[in-house]
N, C-alpha and C. Protein backbone atom coordinates (compact mmCIF):
# COMPACT_ATOMS: atom_id res chain seq x y z
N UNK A 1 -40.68 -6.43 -37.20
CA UNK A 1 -40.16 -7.68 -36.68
C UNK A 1 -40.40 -8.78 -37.71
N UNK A 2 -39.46 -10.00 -38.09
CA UNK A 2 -39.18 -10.93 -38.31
C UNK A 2 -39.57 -12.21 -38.25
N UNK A 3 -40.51 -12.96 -38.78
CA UNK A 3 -41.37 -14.00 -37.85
C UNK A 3 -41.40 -15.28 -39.26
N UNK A 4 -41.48 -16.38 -38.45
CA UNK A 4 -41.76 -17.21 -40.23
C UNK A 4 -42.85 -18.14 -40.04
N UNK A 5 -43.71 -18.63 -40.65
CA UNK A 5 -44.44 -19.01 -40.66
C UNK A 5 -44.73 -20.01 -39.64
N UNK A 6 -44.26 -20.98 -39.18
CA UNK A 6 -44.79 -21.33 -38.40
C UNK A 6 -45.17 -20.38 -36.40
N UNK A 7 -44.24 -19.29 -36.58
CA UNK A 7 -44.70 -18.50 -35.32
C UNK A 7 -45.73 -17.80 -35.41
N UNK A 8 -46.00 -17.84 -36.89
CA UNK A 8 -47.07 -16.82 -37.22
C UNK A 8 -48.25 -18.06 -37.18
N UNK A 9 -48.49 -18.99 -37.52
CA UNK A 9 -49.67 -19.70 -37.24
C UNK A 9 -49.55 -20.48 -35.89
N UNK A 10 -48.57 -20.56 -35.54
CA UNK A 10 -48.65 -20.43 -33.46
C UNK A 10 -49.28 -19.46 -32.93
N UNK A 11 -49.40 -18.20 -33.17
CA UNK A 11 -49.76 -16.90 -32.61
C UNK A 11 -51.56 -16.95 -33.22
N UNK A 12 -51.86 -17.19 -34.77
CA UNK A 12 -53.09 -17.17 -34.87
C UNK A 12 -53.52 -18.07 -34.35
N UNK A 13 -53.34 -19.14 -33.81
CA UNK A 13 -53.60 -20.79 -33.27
C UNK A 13 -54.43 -19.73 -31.66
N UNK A 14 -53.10 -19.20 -31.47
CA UNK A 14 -53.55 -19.03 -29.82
C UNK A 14 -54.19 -18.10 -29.76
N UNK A 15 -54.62 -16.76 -30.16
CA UNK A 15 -55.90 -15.81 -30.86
C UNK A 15 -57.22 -16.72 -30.90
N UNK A 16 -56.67 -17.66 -31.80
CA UNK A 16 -58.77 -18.09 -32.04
C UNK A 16 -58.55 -18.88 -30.51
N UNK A 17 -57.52 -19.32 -30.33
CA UNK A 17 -58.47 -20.04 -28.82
C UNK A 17 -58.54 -18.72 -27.66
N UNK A 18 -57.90 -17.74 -27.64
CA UNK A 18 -58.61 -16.46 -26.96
C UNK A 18 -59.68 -16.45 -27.14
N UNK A 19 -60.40 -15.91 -28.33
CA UNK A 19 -61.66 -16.02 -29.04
C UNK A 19 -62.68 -16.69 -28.36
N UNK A 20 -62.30 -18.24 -28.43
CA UNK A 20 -63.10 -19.18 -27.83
C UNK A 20 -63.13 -19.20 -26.32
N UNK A 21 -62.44 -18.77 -25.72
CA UNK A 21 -62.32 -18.68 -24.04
C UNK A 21 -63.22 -17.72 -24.04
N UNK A 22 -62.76 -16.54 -24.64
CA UNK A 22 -63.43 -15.29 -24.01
C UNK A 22 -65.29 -15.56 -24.66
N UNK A 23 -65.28 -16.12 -25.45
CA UNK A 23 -66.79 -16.17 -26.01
C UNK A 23 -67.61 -17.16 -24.62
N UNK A 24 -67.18 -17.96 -24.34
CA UNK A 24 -67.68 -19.21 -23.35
C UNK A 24 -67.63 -17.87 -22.24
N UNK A 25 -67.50 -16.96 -21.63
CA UNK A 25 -67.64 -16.34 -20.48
C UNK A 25 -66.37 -15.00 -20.31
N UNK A 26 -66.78 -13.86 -20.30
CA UNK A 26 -66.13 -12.38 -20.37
C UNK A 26 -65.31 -12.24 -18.99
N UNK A 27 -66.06 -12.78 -18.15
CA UNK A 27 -65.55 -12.29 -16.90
C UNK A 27 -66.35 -13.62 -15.84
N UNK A 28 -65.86 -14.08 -14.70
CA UNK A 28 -66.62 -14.39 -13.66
C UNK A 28 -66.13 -14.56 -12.07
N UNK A 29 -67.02 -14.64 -11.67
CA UNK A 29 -66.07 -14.40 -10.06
C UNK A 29 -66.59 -15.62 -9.15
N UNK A 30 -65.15 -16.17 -8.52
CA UNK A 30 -65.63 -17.45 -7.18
C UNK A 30 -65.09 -16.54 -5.94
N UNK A 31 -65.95 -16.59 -5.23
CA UNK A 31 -65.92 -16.12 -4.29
C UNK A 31 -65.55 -14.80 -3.74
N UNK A 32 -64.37 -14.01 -3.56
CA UNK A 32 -63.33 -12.81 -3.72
C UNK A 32 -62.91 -12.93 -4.74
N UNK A 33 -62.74 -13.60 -5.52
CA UNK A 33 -61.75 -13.61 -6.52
C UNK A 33 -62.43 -13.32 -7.71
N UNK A 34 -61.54 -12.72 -9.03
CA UNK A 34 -62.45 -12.48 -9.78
C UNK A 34 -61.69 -12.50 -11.16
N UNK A 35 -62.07 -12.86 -12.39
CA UNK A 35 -61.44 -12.71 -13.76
C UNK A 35 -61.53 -12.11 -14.31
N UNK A 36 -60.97 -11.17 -15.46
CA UNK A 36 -61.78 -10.68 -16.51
C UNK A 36 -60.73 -10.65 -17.94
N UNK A 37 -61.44 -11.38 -18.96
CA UNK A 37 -60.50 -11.53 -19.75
C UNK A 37 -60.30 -9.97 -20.89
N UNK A 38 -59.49 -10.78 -22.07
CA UNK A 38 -59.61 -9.22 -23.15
C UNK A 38 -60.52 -9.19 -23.29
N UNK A 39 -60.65 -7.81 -24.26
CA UNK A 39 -61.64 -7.37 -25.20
C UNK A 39 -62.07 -7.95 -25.97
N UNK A 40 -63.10 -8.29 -26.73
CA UNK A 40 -63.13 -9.38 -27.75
C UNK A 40 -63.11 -8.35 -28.72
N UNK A 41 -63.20 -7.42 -28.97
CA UNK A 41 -62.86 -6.88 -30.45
C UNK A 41 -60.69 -6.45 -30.35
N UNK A 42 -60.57 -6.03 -29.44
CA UNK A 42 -58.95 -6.50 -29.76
C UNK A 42 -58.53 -7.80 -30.27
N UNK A 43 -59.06 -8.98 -29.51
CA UNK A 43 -58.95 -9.88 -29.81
C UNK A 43 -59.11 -10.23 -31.03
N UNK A 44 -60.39 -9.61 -32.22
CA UNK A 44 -60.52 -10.19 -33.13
C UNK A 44 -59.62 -8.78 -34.12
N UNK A 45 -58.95 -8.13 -33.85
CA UNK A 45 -58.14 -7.62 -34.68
C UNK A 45 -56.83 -8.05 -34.49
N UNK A 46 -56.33 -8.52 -33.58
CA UNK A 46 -55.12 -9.38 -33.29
C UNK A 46 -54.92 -10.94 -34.44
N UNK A 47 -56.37 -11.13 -34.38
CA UNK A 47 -56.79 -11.96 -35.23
C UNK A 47 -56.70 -12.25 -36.69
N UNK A 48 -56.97 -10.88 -37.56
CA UNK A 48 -57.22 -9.93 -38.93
C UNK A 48 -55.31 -10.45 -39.00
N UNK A 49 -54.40 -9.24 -38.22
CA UNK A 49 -53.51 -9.09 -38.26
C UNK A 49 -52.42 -10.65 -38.64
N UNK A 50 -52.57 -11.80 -37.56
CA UNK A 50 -52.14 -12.84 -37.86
C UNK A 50 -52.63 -13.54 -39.31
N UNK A 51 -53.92 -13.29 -39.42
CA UNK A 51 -54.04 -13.90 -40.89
C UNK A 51 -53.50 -13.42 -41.83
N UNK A 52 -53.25 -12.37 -41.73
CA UNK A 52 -52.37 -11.63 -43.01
C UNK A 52 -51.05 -11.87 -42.61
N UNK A 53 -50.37 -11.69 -41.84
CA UNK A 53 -49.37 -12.45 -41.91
C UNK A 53 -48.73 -13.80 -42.16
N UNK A 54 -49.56 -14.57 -42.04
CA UNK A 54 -49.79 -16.04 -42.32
C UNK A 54 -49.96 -16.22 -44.00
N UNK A 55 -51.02 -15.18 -44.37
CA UNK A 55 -50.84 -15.05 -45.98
C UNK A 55 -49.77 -14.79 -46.28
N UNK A 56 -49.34 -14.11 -46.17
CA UNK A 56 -48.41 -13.04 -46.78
C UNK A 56 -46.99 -14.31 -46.35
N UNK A 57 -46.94 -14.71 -45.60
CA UNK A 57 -45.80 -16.29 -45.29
C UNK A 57 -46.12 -16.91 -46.37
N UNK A 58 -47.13 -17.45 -46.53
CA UNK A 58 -47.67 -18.81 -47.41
C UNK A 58 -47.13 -18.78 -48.69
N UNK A 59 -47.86 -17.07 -48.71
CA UNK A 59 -47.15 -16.90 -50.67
C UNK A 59 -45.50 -16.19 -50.84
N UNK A 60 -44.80 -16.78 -49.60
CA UNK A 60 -43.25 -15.95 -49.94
C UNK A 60 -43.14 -14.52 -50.14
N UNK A 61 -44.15 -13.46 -49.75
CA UNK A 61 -43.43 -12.30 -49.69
C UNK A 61 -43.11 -12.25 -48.58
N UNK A 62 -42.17 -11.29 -47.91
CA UNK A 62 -41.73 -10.67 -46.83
C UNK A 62 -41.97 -9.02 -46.92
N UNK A 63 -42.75 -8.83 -47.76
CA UNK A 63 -42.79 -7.36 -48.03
C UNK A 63 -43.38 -5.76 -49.39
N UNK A 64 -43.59 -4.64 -49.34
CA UNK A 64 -44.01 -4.67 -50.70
C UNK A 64 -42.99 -4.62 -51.78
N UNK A 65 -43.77 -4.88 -52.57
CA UNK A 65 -42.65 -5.61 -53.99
C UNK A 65 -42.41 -4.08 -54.86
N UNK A 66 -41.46 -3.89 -55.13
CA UNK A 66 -40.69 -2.55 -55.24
C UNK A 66 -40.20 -2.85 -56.95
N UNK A 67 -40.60 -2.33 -57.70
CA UNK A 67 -40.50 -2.12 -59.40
C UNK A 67 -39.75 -0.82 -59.84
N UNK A 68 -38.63 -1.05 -61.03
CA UNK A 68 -37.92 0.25 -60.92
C UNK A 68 -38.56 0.46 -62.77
N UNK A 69 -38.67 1.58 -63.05
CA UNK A 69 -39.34 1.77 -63.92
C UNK A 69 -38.31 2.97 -64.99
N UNK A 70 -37.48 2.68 -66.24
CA UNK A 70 -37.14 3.59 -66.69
C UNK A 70 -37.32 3.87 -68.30
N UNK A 71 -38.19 5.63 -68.08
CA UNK A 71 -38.78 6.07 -69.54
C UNK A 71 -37.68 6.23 -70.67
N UNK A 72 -38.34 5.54 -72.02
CA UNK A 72 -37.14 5.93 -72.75
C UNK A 72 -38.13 6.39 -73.95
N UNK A 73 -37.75 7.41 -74.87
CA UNK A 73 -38.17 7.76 -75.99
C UNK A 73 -38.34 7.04 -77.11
């Protein structure tokens, strides 16, 4: 998929504030009711993933860089 930089630092934006929710409290319950958020290690590979994409935006690739190479005597 297709993404350009600014969706890609929308998406890491909203990751670290996962991060920060889920760090302040995993799970808690009022009354019957009850929460439980992600994983925090998904979370922090969801994380990994957006930053490299965000790199990989910043410096203009879209991809690996492909070299044609021909031997001559």
């Amino acid at each position: 998929m297709a993404w350009d930089l600014t969706t890609a630092k929308s998406h890491l934006n909203a990751w670290l504030t996962a991060e920060l929710q889920v760090s302040s409290g995993q799970s808690y319950t009022i009354g019957s009711r009850s929460l439980t958020r992600a994983n925090l290690s998904e979370i922090s590979e969801r994380i990994k993933f957006w930053q490299n994409e965000v790199k990989k935006l910043s410096n203009g690739r879209r991809g690996a860089r492909v070299m044609r190479v021909v031997p001559r005597d």
